[in-house]
PDB file of N, CA and C in Angstrom:
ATOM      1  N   UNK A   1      -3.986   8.854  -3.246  1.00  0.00           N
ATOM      2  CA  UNK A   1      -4.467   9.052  -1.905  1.00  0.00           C
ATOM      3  C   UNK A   1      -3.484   9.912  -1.108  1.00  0.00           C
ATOM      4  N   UNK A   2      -2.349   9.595  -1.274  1.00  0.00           N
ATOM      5  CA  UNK A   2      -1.199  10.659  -0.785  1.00  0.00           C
ATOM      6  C   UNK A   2      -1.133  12.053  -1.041  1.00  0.00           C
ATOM      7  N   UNK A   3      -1.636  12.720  -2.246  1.00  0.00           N
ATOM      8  CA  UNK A   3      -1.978  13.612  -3.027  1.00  0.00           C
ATOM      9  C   UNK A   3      -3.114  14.101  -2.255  1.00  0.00           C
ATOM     10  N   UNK A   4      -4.048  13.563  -1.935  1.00  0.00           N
ATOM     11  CA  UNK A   4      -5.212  14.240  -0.953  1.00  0.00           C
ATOM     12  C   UNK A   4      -4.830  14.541   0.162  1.00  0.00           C
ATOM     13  N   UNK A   5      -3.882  14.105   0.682  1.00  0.00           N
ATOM     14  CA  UNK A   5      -3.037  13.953   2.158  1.00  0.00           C
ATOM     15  C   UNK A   5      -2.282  15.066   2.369  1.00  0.00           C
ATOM     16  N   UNK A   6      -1.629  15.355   1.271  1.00  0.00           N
ATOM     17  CA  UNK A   6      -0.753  16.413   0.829  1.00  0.00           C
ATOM     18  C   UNK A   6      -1.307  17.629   0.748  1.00  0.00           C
ATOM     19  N   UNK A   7      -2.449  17.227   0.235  1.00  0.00           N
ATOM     20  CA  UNK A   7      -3.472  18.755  -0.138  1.00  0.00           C
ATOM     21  C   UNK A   7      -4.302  19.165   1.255  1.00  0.00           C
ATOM     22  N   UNK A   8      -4.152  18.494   2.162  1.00  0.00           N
ATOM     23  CA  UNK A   8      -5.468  18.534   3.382  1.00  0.00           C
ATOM     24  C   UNK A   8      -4.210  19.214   4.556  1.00  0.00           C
ATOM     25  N   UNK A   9      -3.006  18.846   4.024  1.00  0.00           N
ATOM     26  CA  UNK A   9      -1.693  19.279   4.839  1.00  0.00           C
ATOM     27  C   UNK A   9      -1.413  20.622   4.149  1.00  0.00           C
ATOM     28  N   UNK A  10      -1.426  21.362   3.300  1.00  0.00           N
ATOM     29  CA  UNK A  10      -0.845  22.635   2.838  1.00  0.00           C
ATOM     30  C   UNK A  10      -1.894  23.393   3.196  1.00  0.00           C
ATOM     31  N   UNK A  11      -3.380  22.648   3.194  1.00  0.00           N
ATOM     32  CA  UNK A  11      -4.592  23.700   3.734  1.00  0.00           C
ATOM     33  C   UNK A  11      -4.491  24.349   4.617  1.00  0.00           C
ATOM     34  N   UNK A  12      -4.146  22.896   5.778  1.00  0.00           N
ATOM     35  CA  UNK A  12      -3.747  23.155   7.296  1.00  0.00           C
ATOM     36  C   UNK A  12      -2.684  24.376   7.314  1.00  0.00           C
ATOM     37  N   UNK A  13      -1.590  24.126   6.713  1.00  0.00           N
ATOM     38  CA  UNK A  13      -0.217  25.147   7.184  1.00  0.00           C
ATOM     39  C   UNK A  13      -0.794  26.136   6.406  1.00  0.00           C
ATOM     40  N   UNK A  14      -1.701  26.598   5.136  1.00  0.00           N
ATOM     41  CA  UNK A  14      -2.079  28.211   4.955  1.00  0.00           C
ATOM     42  C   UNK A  14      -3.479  28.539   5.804  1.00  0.00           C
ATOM     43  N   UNK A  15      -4.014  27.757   6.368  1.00  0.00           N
ATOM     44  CA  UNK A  15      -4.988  28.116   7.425  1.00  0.00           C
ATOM     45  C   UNK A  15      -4.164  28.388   8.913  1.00  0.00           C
ATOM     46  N   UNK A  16      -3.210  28.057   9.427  1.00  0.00           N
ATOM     47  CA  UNK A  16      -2.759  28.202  10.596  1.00  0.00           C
ATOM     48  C   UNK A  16      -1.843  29.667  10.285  1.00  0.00           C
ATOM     49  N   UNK A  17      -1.386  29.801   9.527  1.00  0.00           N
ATOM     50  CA  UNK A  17      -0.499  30.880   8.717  1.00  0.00           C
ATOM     51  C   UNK A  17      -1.264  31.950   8.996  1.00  0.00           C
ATOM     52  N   UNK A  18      -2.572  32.049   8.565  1.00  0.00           N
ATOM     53  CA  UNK A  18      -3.723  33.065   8.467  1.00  0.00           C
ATOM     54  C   UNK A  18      -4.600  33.084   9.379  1.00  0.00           C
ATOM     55  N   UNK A  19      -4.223  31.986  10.320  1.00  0.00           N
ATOM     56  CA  UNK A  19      -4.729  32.680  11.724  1.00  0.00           C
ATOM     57  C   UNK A  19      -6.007  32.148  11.944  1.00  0.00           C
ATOM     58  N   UNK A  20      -6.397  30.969  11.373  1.00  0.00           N
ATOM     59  CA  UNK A  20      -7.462  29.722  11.448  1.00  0.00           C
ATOM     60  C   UNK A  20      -7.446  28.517  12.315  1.00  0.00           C
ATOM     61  N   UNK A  21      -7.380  28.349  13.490  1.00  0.00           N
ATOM     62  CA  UNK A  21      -7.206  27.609  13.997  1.00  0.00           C
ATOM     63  C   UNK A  21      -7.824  26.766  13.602  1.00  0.00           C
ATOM     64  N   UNK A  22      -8.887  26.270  14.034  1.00  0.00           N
ATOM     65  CA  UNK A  22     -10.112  25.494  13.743  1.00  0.00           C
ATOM     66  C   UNK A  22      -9.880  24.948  12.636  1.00  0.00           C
ATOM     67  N   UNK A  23     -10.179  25.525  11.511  1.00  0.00           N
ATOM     68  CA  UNK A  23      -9.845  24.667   9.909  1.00  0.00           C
ATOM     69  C   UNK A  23      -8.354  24.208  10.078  1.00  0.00           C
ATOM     70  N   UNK A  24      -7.222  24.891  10.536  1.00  0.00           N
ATOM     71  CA  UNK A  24      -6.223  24.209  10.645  1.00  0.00           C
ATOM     72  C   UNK A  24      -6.282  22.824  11.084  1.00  0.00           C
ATOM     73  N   UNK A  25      -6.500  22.936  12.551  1.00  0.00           N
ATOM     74  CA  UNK A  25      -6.670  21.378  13.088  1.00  0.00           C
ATOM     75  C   UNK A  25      -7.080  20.387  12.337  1.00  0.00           C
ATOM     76  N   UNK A  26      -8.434  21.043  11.714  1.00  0.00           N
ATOM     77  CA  UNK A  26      -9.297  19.850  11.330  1.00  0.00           C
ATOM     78  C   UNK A  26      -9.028  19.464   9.963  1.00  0.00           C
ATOM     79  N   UNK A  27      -7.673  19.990   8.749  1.00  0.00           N
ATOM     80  CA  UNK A  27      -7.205  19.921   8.243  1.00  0.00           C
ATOM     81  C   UNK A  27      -6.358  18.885   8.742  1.00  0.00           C
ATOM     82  N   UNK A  28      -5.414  19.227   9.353  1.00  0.00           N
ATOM     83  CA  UNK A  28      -4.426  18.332  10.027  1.00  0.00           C
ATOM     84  C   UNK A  28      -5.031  17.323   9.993  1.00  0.00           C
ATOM     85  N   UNK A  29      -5.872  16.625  10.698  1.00  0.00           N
ATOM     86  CA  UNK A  29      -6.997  15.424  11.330  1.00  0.00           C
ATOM     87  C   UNK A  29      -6.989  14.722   9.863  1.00  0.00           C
ATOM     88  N   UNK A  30      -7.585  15.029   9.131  1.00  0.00           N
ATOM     89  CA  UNK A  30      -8.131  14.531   8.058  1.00  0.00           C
ATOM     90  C   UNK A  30      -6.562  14.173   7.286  1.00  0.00           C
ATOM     91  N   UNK A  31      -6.053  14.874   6.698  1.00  0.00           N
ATOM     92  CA  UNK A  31      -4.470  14.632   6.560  1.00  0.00           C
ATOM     93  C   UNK A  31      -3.939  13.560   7.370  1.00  0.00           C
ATOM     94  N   UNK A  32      -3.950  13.313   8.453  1.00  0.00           N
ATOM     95  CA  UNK A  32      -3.648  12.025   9.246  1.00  0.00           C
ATOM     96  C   UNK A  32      -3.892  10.912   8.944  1.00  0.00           C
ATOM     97  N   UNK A  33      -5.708  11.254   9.083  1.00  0.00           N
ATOM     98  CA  UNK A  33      -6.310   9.757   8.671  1.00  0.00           C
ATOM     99  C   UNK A  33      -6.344   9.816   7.420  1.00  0.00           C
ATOM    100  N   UNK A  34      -6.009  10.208   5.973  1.00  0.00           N
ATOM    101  CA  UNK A  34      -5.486   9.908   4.705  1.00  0.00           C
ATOM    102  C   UNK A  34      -4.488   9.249   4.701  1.00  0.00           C
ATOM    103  N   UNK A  35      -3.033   9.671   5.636  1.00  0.00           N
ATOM    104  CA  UNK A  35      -2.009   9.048   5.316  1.00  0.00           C
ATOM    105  C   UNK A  35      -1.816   8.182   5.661  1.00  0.00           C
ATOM    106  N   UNK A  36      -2.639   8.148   6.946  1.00  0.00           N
ATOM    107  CA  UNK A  36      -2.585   6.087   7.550  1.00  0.00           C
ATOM    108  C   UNK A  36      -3.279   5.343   6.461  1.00  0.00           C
ATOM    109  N   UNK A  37      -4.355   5.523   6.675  1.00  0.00           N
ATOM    110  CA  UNK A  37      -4.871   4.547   5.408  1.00  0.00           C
ATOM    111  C   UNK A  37      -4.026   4.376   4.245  1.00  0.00           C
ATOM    112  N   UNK A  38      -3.488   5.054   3.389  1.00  0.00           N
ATOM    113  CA  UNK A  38      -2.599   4.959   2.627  1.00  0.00           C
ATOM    114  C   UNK A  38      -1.493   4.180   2.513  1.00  0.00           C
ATOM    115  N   UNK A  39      -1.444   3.783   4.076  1.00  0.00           N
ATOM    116  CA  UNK A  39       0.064   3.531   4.357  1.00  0.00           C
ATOM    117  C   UNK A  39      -0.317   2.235   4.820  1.00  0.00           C
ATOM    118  N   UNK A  40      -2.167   1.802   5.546  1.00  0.00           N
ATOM    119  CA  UNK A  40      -2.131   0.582   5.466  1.00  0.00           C
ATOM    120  C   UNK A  40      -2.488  -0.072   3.970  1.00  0.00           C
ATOM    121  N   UNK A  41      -3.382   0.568   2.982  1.00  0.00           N
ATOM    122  CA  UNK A  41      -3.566  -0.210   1.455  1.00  0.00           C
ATOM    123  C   UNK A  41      -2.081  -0.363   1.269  1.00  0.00           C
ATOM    124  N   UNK A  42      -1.133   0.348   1.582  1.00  0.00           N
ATOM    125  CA  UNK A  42       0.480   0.016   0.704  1.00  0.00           C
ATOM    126  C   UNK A  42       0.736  -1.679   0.968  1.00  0.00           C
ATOM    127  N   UNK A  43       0.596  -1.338   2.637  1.00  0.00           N
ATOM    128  CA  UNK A  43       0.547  -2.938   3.143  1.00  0.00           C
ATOM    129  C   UNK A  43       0.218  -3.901   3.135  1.00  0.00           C
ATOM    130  N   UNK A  44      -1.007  -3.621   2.795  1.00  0.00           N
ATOM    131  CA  UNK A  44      -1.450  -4.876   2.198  1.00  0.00           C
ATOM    132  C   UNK A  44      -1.293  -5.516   0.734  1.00  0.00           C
ATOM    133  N   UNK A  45      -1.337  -4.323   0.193  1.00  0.00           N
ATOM    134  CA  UNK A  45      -0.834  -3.871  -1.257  1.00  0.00           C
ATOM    135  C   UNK A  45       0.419  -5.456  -1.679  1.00  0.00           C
ATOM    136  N   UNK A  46       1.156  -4.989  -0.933  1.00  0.00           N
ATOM    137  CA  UNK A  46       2.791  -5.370  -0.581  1.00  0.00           C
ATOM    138  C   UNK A  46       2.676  -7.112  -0.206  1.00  0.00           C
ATOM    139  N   UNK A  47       1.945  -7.015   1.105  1.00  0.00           N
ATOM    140  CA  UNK A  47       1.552  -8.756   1.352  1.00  0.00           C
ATOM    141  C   UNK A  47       1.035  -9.468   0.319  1.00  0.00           C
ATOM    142  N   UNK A  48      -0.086  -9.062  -0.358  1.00  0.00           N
ATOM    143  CA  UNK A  48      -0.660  -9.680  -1.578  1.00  0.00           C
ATOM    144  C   UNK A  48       0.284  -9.823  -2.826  1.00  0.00           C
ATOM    145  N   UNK A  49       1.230  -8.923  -3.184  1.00  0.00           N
ATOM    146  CA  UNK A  49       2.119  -8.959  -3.905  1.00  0.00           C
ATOM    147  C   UNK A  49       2.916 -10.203  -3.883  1.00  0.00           C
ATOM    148  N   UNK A  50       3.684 -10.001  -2.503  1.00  0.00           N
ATOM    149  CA  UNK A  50       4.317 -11.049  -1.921  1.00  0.00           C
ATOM    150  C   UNK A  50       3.611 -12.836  -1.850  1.00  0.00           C
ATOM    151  N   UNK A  51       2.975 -12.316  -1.638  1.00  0.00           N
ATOM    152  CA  UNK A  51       2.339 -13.758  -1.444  1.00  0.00           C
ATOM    153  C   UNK A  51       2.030 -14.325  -3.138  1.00  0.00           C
ATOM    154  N   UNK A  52       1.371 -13.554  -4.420  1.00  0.00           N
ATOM    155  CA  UNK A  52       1.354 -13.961  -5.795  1.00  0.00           C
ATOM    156  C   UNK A  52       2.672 -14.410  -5.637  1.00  0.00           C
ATOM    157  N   UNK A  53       3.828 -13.676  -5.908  1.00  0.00           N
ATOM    158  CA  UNK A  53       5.224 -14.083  -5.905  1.00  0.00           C
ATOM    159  C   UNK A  53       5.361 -15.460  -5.461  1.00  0.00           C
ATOM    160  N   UNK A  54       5.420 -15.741  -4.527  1.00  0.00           N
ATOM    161  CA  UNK A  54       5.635 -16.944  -3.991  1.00  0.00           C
ATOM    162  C   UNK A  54       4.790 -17.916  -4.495  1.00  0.00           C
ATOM    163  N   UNK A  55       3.661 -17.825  -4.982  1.00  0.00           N
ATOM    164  CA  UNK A  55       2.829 -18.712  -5.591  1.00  0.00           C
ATOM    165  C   UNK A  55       3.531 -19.148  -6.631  1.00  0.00           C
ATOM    166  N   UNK A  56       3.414 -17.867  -7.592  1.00  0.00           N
ATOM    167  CA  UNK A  56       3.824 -18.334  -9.050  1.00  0.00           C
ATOM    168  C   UNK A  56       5.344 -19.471  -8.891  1.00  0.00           C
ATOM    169  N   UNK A  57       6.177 -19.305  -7.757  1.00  0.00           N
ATOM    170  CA  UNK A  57       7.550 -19.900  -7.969  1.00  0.00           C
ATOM    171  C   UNK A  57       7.450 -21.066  -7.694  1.00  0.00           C
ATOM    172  N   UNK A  58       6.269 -21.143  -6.725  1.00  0.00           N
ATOM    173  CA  UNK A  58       6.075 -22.711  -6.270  1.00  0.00           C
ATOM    174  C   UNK A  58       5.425 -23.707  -6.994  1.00  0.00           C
ATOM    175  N   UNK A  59       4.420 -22.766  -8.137  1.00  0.00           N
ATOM    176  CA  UNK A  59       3.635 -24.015  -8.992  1.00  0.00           C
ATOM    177  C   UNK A  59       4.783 -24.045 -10.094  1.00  0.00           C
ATOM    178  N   UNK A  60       6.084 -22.850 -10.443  1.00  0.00           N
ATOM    179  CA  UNK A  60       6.607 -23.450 -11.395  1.00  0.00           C
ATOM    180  C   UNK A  60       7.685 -24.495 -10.928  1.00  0.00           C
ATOM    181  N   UNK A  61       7.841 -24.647  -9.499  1.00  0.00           N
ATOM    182  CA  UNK A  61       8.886 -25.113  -9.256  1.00  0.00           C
ATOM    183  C   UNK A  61       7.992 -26.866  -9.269  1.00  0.00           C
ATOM    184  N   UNK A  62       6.779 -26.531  -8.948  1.00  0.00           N
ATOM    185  CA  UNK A  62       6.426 -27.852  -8.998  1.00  0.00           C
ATOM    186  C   UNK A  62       6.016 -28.661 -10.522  1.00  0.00           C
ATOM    187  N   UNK A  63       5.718 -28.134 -11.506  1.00  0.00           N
ATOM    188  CA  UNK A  63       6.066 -28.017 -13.081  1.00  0.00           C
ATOM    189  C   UNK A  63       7.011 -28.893 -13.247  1.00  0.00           C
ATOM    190  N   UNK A  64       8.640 -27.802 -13.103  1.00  0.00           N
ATOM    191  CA  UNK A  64       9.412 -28.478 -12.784  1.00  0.00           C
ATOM    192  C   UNK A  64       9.769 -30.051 -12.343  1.00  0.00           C
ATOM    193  N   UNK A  65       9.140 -30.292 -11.210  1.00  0.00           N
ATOM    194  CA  UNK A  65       9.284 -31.309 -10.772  1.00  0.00           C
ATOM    195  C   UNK A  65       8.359 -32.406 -11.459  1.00  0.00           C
ATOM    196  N   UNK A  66       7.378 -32.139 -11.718  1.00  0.00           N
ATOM    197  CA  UNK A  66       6.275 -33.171 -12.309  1.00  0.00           C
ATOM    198  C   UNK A  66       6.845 -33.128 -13.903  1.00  0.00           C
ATOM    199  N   UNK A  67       7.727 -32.690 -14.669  1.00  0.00           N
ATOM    200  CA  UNK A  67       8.221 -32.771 -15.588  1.00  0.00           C
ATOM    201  C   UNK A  67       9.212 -33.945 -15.877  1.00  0.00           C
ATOM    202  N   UNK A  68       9.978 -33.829 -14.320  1.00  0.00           N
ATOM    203  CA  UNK A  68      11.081 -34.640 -14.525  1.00  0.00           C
ATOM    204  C   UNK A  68      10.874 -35.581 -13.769  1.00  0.00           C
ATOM    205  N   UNK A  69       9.847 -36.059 -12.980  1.00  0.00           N
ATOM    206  CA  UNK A  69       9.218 -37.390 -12.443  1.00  0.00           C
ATOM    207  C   UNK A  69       8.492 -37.988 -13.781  1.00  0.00           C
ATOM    208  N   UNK A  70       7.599 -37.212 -15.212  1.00  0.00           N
ATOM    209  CA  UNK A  70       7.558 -37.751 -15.918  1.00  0.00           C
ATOM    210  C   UNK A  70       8.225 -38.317 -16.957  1.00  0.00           C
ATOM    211  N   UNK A  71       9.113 -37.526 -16.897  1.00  0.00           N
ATOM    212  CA  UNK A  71      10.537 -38.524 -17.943  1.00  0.00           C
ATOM    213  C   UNK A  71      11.099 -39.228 -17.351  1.00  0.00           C
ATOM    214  N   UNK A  72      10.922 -39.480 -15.793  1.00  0.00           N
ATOM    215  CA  UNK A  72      11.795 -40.888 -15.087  1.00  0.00           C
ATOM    216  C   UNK A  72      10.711 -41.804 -15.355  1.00  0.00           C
ATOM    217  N   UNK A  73       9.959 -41.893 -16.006  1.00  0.00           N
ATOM    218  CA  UNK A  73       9.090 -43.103 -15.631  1.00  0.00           C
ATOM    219  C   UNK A  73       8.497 -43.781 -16.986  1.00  0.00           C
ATOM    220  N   UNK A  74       9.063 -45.324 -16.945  1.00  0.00           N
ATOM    221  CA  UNK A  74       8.857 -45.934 -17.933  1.00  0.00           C
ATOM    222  C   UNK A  74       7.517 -45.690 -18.886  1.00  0.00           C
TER     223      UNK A  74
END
């Protein structure tokens, strides 16, 4: 998605270069709203990550624990 972002941005700077306003801008525009979006999937990307992480440590930590509550017990 960054790669489209990238490409909608070099349009812009050889359209403004050559004296395109119009496609420039609206290059630019689109380039914008690529890279936000991009930058919010990262984020969420990242939270969901984060959050598996923390899962997995807590059911092993609770493993853990239900392991050794079962060997304490007659």
């Amino acid at each position: 998605m960054l790669g489209w972002a990238l490409t909608f941005l070099v349009i812009a700077l050889i359209a403004a270069v050559l004296g395109f306003g119009g496609i420039a801008g609206f290059a630019v525009e689109i380039a914008k709203i690529i890279f936000f979006v991009a930058i919010i999937l990262f984020v969420i990307s990242a939270v969901f990550a984060l959050i598996r992480v923390v899962f997995r440590r807590v059911r092993a930590l609770a493993r853990i624990f239900d392991r050794a509550r079962a060997s304490c017990l007659p």
